[in-house]
C-alpha atoms as a PDB file:
ATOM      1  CA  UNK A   1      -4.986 -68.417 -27.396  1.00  0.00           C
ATOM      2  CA  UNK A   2      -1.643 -66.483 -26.680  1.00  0.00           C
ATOM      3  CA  UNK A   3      -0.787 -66.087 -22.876  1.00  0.00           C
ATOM      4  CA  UNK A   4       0.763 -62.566 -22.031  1.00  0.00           C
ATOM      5  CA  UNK A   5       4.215 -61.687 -22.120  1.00  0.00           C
ATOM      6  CA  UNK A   6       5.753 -61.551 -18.191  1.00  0.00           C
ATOM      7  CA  UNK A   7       7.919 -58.655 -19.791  1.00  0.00           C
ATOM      8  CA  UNK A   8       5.164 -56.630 -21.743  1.00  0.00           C
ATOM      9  CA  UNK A   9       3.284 -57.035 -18.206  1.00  0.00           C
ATOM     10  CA  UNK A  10       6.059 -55.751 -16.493  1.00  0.00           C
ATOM     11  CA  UNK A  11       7.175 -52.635 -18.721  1.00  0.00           C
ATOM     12  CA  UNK A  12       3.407 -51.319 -18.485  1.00  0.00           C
ATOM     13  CA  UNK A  13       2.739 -49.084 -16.009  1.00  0.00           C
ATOM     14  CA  UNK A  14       0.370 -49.625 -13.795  1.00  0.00           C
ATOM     15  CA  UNK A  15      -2.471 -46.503 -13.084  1.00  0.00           C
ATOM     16  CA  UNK A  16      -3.857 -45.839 -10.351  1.00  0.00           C
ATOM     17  CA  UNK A  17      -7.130 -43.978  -9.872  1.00  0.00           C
ATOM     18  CA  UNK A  18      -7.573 -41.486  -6.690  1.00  0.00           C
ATOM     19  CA  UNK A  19      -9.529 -42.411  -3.595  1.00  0.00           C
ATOM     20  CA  UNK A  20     -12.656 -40.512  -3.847  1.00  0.00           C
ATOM     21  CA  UNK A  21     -12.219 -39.263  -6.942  1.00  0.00           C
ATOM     22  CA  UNK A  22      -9.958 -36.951  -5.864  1.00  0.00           C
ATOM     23  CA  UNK A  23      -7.759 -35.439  -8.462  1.00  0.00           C
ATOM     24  CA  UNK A  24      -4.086 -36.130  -7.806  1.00  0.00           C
ATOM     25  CA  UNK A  25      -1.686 -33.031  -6.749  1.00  0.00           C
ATOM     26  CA  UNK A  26       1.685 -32.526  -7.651  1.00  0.00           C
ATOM     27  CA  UNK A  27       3.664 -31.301  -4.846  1.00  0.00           C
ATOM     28  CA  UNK A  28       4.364 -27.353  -4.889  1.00  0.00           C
ATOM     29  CA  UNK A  29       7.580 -25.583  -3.895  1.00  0.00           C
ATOM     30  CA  UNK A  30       5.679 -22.506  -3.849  1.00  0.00           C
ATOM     31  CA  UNK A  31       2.565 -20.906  -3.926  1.00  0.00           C
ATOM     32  CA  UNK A  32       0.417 -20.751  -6.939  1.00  0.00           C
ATOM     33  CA  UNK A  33       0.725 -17.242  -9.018  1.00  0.00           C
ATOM     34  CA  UNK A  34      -3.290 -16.530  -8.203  1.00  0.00           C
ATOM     35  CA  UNK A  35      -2.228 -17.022  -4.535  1.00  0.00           C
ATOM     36  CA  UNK A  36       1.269 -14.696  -4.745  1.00  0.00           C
ATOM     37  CA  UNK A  37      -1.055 -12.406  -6.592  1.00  0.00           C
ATOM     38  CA  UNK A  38      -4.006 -12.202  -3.807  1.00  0.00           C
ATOM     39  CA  UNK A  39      -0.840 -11.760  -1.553  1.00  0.00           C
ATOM     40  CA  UNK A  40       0.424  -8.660  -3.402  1.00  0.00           C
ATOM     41  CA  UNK A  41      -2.720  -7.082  -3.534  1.00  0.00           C
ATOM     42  CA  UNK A  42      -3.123  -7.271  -0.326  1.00  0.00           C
ATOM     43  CA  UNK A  43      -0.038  -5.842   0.670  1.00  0.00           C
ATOM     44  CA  UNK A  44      -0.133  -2.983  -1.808  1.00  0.00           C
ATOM     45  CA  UNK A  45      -3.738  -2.035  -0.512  1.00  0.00           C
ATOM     46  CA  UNK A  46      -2.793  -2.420   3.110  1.00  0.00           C
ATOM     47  CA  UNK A  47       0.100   0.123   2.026  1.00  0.00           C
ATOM     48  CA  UNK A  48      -1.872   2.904   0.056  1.00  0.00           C
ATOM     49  CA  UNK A  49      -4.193   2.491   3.542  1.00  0.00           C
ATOM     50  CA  UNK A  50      -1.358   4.116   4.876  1.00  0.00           C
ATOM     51  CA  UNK A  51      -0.390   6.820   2.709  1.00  0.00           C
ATOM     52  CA  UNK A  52      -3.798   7.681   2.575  1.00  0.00           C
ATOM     53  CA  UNK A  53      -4.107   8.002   6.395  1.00  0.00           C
ATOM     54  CA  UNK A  54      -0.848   9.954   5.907  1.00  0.00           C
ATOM     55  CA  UNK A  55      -2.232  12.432   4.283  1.00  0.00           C
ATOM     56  CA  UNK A  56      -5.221  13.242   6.050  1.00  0.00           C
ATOM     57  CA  UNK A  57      -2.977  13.824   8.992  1.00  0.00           C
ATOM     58  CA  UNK A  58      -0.347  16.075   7.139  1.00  0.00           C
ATOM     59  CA  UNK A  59      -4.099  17.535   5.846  1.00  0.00           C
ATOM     60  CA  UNK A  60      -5.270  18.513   8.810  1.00  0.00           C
ATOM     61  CA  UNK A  61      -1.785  19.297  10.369  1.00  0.00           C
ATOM     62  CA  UNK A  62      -1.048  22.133   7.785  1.00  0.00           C
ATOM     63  CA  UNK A  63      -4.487  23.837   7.630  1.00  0.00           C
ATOM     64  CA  UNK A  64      -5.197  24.112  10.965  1.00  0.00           C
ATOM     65  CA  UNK A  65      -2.300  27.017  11.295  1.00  0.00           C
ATOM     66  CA  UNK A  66      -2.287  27.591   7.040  1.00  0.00           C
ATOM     67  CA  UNK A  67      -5.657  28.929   7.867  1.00  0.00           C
ATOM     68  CA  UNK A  68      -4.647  31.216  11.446  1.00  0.00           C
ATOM     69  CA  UNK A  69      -1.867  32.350   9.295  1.00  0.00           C
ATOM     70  CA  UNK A  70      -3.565  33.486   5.903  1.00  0.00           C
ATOM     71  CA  UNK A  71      -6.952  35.029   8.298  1.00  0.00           C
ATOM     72  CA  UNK A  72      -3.832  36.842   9.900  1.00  0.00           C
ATOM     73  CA  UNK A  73      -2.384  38.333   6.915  1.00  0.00           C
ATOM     74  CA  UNK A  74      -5.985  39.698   5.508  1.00  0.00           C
ATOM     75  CA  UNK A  75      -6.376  40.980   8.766  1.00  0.00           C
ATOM     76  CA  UNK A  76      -3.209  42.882   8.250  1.00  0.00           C
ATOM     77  CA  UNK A  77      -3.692  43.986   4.365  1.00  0.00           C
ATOM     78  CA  UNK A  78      -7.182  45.714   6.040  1.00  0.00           C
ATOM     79  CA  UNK A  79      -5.186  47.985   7.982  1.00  0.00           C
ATOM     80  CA  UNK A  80      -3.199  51.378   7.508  1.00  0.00           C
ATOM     81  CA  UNK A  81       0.390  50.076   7.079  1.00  0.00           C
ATOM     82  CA  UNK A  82       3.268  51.451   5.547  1.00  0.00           C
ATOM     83  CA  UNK A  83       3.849  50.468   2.114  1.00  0.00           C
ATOM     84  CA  UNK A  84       6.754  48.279   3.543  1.00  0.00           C
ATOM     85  CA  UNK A  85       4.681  46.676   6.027  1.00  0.00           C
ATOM     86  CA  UNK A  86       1.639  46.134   3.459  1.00  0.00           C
ATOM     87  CA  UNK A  87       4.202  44.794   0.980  1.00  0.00           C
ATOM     88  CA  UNK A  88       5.300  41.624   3.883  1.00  0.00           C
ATOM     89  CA  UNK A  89       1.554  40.820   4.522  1.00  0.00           C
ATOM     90  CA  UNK A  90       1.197  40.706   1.134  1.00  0.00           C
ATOM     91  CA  UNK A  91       4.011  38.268   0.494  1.00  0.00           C
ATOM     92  CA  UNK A  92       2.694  36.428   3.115  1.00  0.00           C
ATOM     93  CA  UNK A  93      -0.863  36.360   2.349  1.00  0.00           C
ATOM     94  CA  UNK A  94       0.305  34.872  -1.324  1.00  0.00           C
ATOM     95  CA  UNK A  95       2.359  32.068   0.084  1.00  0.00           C
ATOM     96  CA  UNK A  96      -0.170  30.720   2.523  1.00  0.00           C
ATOM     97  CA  UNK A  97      -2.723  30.728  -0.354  1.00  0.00           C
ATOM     98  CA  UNK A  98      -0.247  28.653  -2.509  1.00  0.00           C
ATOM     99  CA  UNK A  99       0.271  26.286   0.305  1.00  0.00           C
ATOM    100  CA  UNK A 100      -3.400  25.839   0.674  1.00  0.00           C
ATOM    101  CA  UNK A 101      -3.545  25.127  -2.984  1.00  0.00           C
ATOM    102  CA  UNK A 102      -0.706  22.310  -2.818  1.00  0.00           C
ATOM    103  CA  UNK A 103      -2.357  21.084   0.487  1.00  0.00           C
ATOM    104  CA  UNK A 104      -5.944  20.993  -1.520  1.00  0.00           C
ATOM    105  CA  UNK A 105      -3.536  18.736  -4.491  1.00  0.00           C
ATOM    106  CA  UNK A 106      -2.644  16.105  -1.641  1.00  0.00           C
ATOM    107  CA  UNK A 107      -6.304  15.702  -1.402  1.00  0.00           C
ATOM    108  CA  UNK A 108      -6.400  14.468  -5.159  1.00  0.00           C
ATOM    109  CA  UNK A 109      -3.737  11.806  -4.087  1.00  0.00           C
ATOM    110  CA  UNK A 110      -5.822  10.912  -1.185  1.00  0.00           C
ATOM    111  CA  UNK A 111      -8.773  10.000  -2.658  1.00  0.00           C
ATOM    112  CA  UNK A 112      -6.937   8.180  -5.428  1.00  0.00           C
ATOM    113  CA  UNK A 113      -5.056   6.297  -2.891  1.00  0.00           C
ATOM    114  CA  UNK A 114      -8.143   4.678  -1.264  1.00  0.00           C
ATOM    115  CA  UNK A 115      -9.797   4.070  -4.819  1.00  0.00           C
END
């Protein structure tokens, strides 16, 4: 029988098996992309939290007054006024109704934002 070669011995790498069983791990520079991810999501929900808190508060801040403001102007248009005086309530009356439409929109974006 043939002894081994020293050199073939030598050139062979030798493996090693983990303690345990334990899977070896290469080390990481950075996080895995599952991890960054998580960590995005996060961020971005923690965000849209915000905006959505935003706008409740911008809500509530432009319809408490929107609505003093537009009960105002009805109040006016029941009146006797002068055709100049009707025609300023009137103008009035139509632009508080279009900001309560565009304040009724940011409630779209609200509930979208906390989807």
């Amino acid at each position: 029988m043939t002894e081994p070669d020293d050199h073939a011995l030598a050139a062979k790498p030798q493996e090693t098996t983990p303690v345990d069983g334990a899977a070896e791990s290469k080390p990481s520079a950075e996080p895995d992309a599952a991890e960054k991810l998580r960590v995005l999501t996060a961020e971005y929900e923690a965000k849209m939290d915000e905006v959505a808190d935003l706008i409740t508060r911008v809500r509530h801040e432009i319809n408490n007054p929107l609505t003093g403001v537009l009960g105002q102007a009805q109040l006016l248009l029941r009146e006797d006024l002068s055709e100049r005086a009707k025609k300023r309530a009137e103008t009035i009356e139509a632009l508080a109704i279009r900001i309560r439409d565009i304040v009724a929109q940011l409630r779209q974006v609200q509930k979208t934002s906390r989807s």
